[in-house]
C-alpha atoms as a PDB file:
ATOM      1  CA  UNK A   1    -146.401  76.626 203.489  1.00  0.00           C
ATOM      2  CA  UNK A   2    -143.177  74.316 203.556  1.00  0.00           C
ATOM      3  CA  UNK A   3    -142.536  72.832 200.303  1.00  0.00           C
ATOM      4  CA  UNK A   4    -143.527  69.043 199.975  1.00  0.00           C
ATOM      5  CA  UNK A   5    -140.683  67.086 199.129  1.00  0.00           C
ATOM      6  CA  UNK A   6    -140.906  63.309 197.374  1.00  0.00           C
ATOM      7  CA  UNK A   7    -138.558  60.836 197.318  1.00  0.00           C
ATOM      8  CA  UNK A   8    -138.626  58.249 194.768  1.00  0.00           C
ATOM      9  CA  UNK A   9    -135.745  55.260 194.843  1.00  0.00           C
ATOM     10  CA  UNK A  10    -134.741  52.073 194.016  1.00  0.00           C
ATOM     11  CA  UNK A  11    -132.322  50.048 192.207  1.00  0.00           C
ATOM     12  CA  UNK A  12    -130.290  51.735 189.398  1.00  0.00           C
ATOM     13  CA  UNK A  13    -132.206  52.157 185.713  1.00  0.00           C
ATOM     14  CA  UNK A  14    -135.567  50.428 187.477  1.00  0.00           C
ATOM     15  CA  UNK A  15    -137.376  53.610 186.405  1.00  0.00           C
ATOM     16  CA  UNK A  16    -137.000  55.872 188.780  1.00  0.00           C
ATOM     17  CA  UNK A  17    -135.851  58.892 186.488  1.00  0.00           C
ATOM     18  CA  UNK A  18    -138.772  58.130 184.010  1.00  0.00           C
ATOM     19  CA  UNK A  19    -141.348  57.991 186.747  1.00  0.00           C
ATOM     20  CA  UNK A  20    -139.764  61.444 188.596  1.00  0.00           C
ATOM     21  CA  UNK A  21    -139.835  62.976 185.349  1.00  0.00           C
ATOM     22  CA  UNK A  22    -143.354  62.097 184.579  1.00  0.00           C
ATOM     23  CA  UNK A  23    -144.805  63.452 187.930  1.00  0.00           C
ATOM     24  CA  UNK A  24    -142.917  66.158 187.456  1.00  0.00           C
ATOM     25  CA  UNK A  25    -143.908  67.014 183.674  1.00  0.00           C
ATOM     26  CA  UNK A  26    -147.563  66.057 184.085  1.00  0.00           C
ATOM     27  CA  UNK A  27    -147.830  68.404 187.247  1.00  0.00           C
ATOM     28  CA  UNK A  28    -145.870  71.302 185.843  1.00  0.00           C
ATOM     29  CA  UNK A  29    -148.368  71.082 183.137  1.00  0.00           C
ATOM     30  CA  UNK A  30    -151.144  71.043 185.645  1.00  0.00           C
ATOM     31  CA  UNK A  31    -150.366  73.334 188.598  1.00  0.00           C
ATOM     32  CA  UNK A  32    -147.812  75.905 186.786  1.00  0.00           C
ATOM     33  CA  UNK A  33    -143.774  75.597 186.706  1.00  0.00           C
ATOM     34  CA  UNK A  34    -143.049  77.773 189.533  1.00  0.00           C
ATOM     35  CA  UNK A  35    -144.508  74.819 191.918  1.00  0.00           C
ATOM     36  CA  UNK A  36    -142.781  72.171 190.944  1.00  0.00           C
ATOM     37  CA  UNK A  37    -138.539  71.055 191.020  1.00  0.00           C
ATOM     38  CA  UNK A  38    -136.247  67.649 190.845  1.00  0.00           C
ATOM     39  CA  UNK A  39    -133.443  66.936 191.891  1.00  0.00           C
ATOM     40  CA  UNK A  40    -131.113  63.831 191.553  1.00  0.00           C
ATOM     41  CA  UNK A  41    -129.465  62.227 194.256  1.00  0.00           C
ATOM     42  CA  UNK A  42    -126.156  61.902 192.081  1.00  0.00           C
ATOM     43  CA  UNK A  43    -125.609  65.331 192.082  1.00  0.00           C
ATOM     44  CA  UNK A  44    -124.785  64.465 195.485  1.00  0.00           C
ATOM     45  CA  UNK A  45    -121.468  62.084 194.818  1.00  0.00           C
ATOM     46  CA  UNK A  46    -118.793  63.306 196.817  1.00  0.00           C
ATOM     47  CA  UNK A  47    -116.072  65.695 195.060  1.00  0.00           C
ATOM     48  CA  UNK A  48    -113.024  63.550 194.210  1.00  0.00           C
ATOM     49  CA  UNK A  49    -111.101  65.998 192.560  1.00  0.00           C
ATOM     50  CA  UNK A  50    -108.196  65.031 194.746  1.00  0.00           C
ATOM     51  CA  UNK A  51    -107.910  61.710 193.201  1.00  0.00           C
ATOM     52  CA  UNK A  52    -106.616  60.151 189.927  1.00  0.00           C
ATOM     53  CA  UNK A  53    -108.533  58.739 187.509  1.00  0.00           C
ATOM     54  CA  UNK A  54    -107.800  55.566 188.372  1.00  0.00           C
ATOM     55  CA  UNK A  55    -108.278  55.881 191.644  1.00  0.00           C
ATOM     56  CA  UNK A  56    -112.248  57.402 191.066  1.00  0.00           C
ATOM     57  CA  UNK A  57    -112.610  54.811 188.504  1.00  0.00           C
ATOM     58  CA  UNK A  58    -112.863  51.887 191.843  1.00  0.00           C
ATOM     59  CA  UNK A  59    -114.571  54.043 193.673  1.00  0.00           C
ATOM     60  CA  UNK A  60    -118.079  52.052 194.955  1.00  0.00           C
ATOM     61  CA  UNK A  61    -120.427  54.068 193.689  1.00  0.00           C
ATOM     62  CA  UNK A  62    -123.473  52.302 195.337  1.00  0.00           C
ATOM     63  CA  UNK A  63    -122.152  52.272 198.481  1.00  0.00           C
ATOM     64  CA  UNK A  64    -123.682  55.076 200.937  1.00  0.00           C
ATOM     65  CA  UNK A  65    -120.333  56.489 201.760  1.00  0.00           C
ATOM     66  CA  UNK A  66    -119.872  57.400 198.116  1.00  0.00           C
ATOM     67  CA  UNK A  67    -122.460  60.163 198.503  1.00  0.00           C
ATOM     68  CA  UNK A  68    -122.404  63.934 200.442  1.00  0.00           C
ATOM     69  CA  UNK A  69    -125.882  63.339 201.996  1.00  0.00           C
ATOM     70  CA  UNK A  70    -125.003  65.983 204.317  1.00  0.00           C
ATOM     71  CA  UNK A  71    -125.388  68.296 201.712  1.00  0.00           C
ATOM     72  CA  UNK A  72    -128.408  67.150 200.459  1.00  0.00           C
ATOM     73  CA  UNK A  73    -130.144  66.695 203.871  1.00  0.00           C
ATOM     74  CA  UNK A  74    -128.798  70.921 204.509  1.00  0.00           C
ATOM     75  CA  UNK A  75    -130.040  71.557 200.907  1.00  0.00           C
ATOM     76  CA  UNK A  76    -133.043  69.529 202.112  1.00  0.00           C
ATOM     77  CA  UNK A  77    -133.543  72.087 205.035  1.00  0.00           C
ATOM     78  CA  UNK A  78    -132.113  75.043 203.144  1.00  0.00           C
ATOM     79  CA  UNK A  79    -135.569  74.384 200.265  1.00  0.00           C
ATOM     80  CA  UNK A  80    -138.092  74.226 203.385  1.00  0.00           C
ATOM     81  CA  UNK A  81    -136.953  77.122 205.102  1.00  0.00           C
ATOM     82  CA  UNK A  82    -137.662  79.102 201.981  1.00  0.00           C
ATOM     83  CA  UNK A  83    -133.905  79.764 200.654  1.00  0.00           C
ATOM     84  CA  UNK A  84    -132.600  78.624 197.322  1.00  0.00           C
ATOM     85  CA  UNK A  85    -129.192  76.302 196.706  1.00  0.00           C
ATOM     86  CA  UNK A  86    -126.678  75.488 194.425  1.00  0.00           C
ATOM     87  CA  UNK A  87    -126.781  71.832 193.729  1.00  0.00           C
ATOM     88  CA  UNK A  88    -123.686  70.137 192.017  1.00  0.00           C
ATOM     89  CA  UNK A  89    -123.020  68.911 188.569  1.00  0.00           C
ATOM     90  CA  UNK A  90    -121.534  65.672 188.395  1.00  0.00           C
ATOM     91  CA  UNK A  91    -120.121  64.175 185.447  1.00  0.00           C
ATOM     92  CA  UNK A  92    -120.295  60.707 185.043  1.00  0.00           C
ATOM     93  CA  UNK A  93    -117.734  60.647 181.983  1.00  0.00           C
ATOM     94  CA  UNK A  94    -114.853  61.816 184.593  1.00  0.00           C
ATOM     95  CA  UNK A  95    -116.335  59.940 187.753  1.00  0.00           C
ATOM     96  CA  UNK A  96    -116.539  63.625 189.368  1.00  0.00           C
ATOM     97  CA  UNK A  97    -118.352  67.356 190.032  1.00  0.00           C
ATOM     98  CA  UNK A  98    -117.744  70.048 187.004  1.00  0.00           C
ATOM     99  CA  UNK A  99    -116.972  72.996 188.181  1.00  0.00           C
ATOM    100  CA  UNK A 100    -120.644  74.330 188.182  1.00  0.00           C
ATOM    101  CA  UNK A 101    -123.618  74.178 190.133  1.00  0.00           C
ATOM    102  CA  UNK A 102    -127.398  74.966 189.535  1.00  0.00           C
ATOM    103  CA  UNK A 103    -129.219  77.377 191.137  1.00  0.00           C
ATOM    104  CA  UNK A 104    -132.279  75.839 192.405  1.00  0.00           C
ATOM    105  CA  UNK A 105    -134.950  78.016 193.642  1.00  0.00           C
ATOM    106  CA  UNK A 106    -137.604  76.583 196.601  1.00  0.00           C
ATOM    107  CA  UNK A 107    -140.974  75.239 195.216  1.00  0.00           C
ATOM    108  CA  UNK A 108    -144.265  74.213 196.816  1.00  0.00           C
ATOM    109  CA  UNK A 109    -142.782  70.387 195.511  1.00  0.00           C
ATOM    110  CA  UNK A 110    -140.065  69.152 195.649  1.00  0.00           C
ATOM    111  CA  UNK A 111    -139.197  65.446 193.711  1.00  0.00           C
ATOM    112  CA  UNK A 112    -135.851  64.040 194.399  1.00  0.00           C
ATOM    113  CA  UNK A 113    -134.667  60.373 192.868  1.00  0.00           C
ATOM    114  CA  UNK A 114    -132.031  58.360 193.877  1.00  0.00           C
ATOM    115  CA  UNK A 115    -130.919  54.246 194.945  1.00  0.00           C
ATOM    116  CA  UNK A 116    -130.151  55.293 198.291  1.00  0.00           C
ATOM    117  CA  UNK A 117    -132.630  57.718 199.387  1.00  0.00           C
ATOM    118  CA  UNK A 118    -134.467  55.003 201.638  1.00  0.00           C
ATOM    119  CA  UNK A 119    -130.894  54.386 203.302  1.00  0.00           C
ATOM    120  CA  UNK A 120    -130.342  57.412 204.837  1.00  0.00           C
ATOM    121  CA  UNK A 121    -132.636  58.148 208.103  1.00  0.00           C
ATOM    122  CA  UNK A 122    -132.245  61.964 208.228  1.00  0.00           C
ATOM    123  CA  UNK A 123    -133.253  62.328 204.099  1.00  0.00           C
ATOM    124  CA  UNK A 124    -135.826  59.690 205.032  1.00  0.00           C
ATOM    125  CA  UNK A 125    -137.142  62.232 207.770  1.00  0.00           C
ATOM    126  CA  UNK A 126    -137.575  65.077 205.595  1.00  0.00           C
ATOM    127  CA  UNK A 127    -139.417  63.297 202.991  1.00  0.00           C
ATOM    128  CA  UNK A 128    -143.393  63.915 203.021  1.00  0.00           C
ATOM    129  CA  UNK A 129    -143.863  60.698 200.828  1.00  0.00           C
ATOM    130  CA  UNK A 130    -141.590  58.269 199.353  1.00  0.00           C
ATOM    131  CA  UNK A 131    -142.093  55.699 196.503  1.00  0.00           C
ATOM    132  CA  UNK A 132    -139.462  52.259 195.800  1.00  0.00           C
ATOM    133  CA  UNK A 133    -139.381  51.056 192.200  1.00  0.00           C
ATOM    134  CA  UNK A 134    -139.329  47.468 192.485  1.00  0.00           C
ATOM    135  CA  UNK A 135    -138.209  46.132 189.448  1.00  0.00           C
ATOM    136  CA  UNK A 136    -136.771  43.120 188.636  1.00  0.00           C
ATOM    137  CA  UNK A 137    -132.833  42.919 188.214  1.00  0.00           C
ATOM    138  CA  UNK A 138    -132.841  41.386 184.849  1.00  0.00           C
ATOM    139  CA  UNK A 139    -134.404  44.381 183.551  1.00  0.00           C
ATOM    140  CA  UNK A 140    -132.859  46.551 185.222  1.00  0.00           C
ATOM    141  CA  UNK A 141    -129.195  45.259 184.246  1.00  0.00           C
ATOM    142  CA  UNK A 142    -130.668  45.088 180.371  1.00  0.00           C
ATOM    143  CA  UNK A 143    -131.594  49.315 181.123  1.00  0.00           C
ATOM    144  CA  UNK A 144    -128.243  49.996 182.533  1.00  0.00           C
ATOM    145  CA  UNK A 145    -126.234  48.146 179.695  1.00  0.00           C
ATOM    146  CA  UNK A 146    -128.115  50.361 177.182  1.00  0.00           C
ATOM    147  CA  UNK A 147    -127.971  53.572 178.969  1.00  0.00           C
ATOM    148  CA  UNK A 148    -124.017  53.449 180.292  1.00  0.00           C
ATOM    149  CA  UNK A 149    -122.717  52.112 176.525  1.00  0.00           C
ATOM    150  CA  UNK A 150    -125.040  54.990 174.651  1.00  0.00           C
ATOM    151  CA  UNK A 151    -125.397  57.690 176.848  1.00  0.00           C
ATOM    152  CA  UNK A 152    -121.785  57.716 179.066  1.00  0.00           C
ATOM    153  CA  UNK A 153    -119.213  55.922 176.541  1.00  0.00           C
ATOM    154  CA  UNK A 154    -119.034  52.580 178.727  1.00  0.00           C
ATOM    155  CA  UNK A 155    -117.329  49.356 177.232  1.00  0.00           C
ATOM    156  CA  UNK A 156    -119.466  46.590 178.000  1.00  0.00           C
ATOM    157  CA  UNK A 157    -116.861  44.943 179.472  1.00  0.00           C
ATOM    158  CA  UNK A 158    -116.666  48.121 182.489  1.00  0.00           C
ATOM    159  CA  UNK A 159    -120.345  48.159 182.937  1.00  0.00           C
ATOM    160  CA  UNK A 160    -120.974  44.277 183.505  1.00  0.00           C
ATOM    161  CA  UNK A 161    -117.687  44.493 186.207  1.00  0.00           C
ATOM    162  CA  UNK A 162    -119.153  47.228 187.648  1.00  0.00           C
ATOM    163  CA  UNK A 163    -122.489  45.199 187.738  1.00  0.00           C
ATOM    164  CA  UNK A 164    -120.777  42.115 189.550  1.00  0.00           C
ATOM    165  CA  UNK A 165    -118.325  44.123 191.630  1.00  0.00           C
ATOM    166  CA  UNK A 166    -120.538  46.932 192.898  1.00  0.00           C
ATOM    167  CA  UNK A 167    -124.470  47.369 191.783  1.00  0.00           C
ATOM    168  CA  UNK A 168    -125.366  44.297 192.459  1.00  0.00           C
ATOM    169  CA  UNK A 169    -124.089  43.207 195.870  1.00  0.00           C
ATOM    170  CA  UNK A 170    -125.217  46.684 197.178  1.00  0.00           C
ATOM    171  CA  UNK A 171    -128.811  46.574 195.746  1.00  0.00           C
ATOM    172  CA  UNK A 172    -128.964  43.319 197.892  1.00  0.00           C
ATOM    173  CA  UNK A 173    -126.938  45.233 200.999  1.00  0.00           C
ATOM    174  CA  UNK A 174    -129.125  48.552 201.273  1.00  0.00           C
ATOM    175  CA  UNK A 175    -130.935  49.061 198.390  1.00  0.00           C
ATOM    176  CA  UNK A 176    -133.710  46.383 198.576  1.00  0.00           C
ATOM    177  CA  UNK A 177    -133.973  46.538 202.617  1.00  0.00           C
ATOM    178  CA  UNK A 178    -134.824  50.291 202.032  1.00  0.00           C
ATOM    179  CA  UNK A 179    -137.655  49.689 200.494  1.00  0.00           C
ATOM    180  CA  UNK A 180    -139.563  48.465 203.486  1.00  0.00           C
ATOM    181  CA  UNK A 181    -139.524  52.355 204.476  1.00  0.00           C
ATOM    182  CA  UNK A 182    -141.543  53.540 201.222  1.00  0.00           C
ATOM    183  CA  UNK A 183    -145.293  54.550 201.443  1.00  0.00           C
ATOM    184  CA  UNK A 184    -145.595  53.348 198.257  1.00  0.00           C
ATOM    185  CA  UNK A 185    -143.828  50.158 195.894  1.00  0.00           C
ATOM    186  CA  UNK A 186    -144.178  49.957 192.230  1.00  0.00           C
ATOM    187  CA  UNK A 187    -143.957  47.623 190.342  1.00  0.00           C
ATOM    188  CA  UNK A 188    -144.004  47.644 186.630  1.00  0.00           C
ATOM    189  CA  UNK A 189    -141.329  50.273 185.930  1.00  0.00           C
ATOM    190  CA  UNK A 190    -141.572  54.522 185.577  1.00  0.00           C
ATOM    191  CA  UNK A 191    -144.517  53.674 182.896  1.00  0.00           C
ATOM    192  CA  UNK A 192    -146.927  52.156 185.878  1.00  0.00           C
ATOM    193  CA  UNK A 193    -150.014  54.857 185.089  1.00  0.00           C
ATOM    194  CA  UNK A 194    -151.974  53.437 188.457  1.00  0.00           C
ATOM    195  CA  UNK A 195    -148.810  54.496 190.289  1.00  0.00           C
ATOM    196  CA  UNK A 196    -148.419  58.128 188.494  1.00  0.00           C
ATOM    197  CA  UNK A 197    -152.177  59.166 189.357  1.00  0.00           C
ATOM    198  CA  UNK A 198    -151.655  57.786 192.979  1.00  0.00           C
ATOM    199  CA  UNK A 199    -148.715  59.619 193.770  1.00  0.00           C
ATOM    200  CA  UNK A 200    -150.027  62.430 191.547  1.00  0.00           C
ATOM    201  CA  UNK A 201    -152.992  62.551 193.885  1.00  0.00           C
ATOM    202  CA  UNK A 202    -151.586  62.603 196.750  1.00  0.00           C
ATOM    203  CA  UNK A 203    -149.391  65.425 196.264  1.00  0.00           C
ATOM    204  CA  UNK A 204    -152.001  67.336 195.421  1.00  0.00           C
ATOM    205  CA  UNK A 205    -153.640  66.405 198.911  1.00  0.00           C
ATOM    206  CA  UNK A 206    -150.394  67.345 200.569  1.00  0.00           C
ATOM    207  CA  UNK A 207    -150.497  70.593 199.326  1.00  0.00           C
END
């Protein structure tokens, strides 16, 4: 049987990563580790080790050109047909891929999380369900202050610019439109528990 592959998205810090992670966990738990995997869709940023730091610094990192879907749509293919991969390592501190990888093995599921997942047609294709956090910007801007100042050494000054310049305008551009093309909207953030047992039950359908 072809793995079953999830895609959860939406805008960035509206829970996405806490909801993936919960499936995930709570179905590990339930059916045994060797079904389950997740990936992230920023492993995917392009390599820009070519450029200054300066340079990767403006780079529009909500935009879908900033991302090697390609890979991930062959990685994508590579998981169904039964082979494993080596997924990148990015490293948001330097704005670009370690020199690294993790071996990923195919599983019978497959959950991947990203903003732009619902952007791209051919990912969109080889998703057997997909889910759009839809959660409101205020919040989300309040997440992404906290996580980018604690977690990835951000002035607050860099991650409101960012906000402004970048996040924003492209959540309105492709982000939000994508979500038309999920089977399922949440709302209420990665904690929603009617959401969890939903998509929790239908995975277990699909398989």
């Amino acid at each position: 049987m072809k793995p079953i592959v999830i895609g959860i998205a939406g805008a960035s810090a509206s829970g996405k990563s806490l909801f993936a992670e919960t499936i995930y966990n709570e179905l590990k738990d339930e059916l045994g580790a060797p079904y389950i995997s997740i990936m992230k869709e920023d492993s995917y940023y392009k390599d820009q080790t070519h450029m200054a730091m300066e340079d990767r610094i403006k780079t529009n990192y909500d935009h879908p050109n900033a991302f090697d879907h390609s890979l991930l749509v062959h990685h994508l293919d590579e998981l169904k047909s039964g082979k494993p991969v080596k997924v990148p390592v990015y490293d948001y501190k330097i704005h670009n891929r370690i020199d690294d990888f993790i071996e990923m093995e195919p599983r019978k599921i497959i959950i991947i999380e990203g903003i732009l997942l619902l952007v791209d047609k051919a990912i969109r294709k080889r998703l057997d369900a997909s889910v759009y956090m839809d959660t409101p910007l205020d919040i989300c801007l309040l997440r992404r202050l906290k996580r980018d100042i604690e977690e990835r050494e951000r002035s607050l000054e860099s991650v409101v610019k960012q906000y402004r310049d970048t996040v924003r305008p492209m959540f309105m551009e492709f982000v939000d439109p994508s979500k038309q093309f999920a089977d399922l909207i949440v709302p209420k953030g990665g904690k929603n528990r009617v959401a969890i047992d939903l998509l929790k039950a239908r995975i277990k359908q699909l398989i």
